[in-house]
N, C-alpha and C. Protein backbone atom coordinates (compact mmCIF):
# COMPACT_ATOMS: atom_id res chain seq x y z
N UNK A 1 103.58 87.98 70.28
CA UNK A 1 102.33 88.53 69.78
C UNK A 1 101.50 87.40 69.18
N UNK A 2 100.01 86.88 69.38
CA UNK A 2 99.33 85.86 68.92
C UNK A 2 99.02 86.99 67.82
N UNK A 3 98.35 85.65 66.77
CA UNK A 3 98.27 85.54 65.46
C UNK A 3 97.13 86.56 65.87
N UNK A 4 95.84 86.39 66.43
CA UNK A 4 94.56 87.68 66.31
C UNK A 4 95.37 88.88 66.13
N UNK A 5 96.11 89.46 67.32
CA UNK A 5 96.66 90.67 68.11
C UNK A 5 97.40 90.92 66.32
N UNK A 6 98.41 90.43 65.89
CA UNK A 6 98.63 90.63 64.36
C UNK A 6 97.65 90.85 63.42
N UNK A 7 96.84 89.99 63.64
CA UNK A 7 96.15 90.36 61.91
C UNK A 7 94.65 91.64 62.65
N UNK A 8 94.87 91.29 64.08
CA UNK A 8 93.97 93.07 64.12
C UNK A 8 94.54 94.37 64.08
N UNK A 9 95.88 94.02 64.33
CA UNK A 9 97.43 95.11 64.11
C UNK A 9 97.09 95.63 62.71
N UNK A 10 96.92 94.84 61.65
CA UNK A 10 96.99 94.69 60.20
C UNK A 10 95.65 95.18 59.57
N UNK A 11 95.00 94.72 60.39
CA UNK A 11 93.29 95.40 59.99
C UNK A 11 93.61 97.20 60.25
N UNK A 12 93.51 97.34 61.91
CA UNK A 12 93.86 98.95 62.05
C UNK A 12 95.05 99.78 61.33
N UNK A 13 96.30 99.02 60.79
CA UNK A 13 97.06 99.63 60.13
C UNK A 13 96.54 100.28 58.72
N UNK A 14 95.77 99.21 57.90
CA UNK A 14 95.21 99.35 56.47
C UNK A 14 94.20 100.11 56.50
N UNK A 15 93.57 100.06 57.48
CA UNK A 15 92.59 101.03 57.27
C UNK A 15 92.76 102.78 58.03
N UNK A 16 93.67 102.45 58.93
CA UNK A 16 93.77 104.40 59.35
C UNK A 16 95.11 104.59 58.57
N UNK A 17 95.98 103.72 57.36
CA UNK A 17 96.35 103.84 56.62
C UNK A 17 97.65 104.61 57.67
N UNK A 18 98.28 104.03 58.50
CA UNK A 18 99.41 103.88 59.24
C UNK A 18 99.85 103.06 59.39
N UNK A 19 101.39 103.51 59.91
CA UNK A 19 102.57 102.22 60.50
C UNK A 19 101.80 101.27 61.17
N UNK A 20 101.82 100.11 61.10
CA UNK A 20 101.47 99.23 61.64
C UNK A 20 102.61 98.90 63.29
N UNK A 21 103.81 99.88 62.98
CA UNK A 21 104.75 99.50 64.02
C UNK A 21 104.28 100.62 64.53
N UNK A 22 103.15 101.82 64.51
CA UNK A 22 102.93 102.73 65.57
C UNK A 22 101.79 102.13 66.22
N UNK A 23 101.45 100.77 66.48
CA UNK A 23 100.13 100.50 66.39
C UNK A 23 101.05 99.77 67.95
N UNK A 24 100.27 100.11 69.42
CA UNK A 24 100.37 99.37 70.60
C UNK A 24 99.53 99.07 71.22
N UNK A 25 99.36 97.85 72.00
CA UNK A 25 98.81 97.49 72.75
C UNK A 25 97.85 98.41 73.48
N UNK A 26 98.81 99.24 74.13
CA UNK A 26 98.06 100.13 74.84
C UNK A 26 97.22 101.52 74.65
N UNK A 27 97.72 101.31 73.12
CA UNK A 27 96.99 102.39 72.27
C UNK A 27 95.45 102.67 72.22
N UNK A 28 94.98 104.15 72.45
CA UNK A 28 93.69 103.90 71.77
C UNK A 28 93.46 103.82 70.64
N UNK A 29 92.10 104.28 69.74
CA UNK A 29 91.93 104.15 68.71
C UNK A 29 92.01 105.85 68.40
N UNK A 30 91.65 106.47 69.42
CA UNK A 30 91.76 107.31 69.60
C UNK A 30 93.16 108.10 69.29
N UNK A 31 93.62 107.48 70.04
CA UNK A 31 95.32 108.05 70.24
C UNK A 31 95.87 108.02 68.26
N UNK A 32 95.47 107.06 67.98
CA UNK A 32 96.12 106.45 66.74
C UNK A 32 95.64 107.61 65.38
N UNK A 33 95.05 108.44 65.71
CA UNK A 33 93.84 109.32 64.83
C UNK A 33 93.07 108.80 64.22
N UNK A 34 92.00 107.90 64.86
CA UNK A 34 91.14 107.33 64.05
C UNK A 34 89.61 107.80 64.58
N UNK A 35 89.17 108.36 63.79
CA UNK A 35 88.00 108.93 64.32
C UNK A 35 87.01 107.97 64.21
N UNK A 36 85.48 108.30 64.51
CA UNK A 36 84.41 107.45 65.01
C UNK A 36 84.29 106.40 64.04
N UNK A 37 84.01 107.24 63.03
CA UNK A 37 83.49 106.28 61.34
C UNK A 37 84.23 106.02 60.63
N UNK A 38 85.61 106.15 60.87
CA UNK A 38 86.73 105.07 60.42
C UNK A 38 86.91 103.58 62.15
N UNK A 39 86.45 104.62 62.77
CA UNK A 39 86.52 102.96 63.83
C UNK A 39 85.58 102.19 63.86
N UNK A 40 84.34 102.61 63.08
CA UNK A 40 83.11 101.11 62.90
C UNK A 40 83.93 100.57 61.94
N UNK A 41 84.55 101.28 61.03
CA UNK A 41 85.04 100.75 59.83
C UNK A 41 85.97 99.67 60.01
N UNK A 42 86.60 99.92 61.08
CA UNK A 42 87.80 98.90 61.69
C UNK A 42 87.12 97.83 62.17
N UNK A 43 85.94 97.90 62.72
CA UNK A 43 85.19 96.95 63.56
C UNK A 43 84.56 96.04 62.67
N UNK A 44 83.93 96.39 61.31
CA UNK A 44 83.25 95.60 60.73
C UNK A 44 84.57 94.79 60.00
N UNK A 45 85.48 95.53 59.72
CA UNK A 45 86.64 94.38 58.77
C UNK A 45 87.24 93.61 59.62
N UNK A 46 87.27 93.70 61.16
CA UNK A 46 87.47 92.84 61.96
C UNK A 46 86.53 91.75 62.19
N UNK A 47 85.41 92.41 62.31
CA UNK A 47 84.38 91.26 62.37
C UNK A 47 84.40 90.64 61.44
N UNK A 48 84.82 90.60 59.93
CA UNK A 48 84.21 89.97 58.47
C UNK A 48 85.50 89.34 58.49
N UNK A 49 86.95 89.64 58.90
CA UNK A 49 87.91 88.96 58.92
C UNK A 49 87.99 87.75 59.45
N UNK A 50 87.17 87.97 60.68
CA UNK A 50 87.01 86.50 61.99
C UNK A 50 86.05 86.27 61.76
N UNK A 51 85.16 86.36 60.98
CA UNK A 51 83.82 86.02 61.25
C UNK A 51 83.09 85.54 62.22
N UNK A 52 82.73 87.21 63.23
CA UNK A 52 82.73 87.14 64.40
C UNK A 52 81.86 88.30 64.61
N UNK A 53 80.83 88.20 65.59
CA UNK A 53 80.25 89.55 65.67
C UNK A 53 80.72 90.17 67.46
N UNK A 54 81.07 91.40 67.54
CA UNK A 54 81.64 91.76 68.85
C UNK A 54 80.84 92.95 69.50
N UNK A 55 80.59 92.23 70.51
CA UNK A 55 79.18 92.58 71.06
C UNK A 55 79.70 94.75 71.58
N UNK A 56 78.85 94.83 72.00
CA UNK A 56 78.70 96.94 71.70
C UNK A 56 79.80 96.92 73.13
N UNK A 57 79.42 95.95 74.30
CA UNK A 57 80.08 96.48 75.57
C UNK A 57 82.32 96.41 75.16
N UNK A 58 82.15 95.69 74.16
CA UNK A 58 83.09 95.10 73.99
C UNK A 58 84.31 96.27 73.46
N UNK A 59 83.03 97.05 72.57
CA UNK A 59 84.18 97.92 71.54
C UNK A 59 84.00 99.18 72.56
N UNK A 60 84.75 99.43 72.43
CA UNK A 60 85.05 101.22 73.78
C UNK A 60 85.99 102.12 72.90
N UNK A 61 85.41 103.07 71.96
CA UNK A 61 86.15 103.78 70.97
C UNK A 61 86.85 104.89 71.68
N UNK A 62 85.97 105.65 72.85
CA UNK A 62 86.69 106.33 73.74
C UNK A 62 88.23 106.03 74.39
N UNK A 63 87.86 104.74 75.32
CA UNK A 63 88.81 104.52 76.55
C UNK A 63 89.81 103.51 76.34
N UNK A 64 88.86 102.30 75.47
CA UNK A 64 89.19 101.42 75.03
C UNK A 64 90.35 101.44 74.43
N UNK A 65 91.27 99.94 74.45
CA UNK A 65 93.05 100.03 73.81
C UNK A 65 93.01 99.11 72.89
N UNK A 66 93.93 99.23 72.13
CA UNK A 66 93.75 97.92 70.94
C UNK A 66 93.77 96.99 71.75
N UNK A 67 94.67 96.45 72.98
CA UNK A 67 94.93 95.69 73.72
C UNK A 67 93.51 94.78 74.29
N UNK A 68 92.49 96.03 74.58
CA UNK A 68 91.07 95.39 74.77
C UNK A 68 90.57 95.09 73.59
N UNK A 69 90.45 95.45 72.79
CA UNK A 69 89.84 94.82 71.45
C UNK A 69 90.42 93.49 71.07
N UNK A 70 91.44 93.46 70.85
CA UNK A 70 92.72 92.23 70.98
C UNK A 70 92.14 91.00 70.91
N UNK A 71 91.61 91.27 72.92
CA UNK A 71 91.34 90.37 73.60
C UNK A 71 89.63 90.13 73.54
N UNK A 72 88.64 91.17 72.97
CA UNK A 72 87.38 91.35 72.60
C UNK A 72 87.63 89.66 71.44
N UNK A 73 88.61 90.05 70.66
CA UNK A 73 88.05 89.28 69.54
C UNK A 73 88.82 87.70 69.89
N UNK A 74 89.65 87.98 70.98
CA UNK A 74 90.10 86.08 70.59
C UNK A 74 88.92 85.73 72.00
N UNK A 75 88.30 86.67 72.50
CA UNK A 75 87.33 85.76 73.37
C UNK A 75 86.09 85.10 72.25
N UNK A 76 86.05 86.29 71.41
CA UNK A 76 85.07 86.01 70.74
C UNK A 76 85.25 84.47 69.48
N UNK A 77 86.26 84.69 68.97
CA UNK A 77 87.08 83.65 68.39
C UNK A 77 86.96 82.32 69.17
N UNK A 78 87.54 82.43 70.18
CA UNK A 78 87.67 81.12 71.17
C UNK A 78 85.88 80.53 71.15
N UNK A 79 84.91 81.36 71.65
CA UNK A 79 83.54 81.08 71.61
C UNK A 79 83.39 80.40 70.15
N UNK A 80 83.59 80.77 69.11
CA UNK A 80 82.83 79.90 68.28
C UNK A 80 83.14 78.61 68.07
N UNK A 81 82.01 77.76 67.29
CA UNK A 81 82.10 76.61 67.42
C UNK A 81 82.80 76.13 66.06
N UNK A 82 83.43 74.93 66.74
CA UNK A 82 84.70 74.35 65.14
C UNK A 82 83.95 73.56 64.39
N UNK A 83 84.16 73.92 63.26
CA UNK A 83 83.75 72.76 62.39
C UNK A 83 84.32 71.79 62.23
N UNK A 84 83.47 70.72 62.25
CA UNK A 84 83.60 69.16 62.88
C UNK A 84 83.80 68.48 61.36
């Protein structure tokens, strides 16, 4: 498991205030009982965690799996620029 895929494990655990070991890959957000306005909620402490903004096509609260979000944020991660 990379370090993002963990500490976004850790974001969605604290905040829908569940097992973090019920939390899968292939999970939705959905599946997990997290309704709409606890999942911006997930989105912005993800974003403020990485300090990262993740663009609308990215987040899919419907269909979408943690697994895509996962990978939403280390693309997004990877994109920014390092300080030199």
């Amino acid at each position: 498991m990379s370090n993002v895929q963990q500490e976004v494990f850790e974001i969605i655990s604290k905040q829908a205030k569940i097992d973090i070991g019920t939390i899968k890959a292939e999970s939705t957000l959905k599946d997990l009982g997290i309704a709409s306005l606890d999942a911006i909620e997930v989105i912005f402490d993800i974003e403020e965690h990485f300090n990262i903004n993740l663009p609308n096509e990215d987040v899919d609260f419907e269909g979408g799996t943690v697994g895509d979000l996962v990978a939403a944020v280390e693309r997004q991660v990877a994109q920014k620029p390092t300080d030199s």
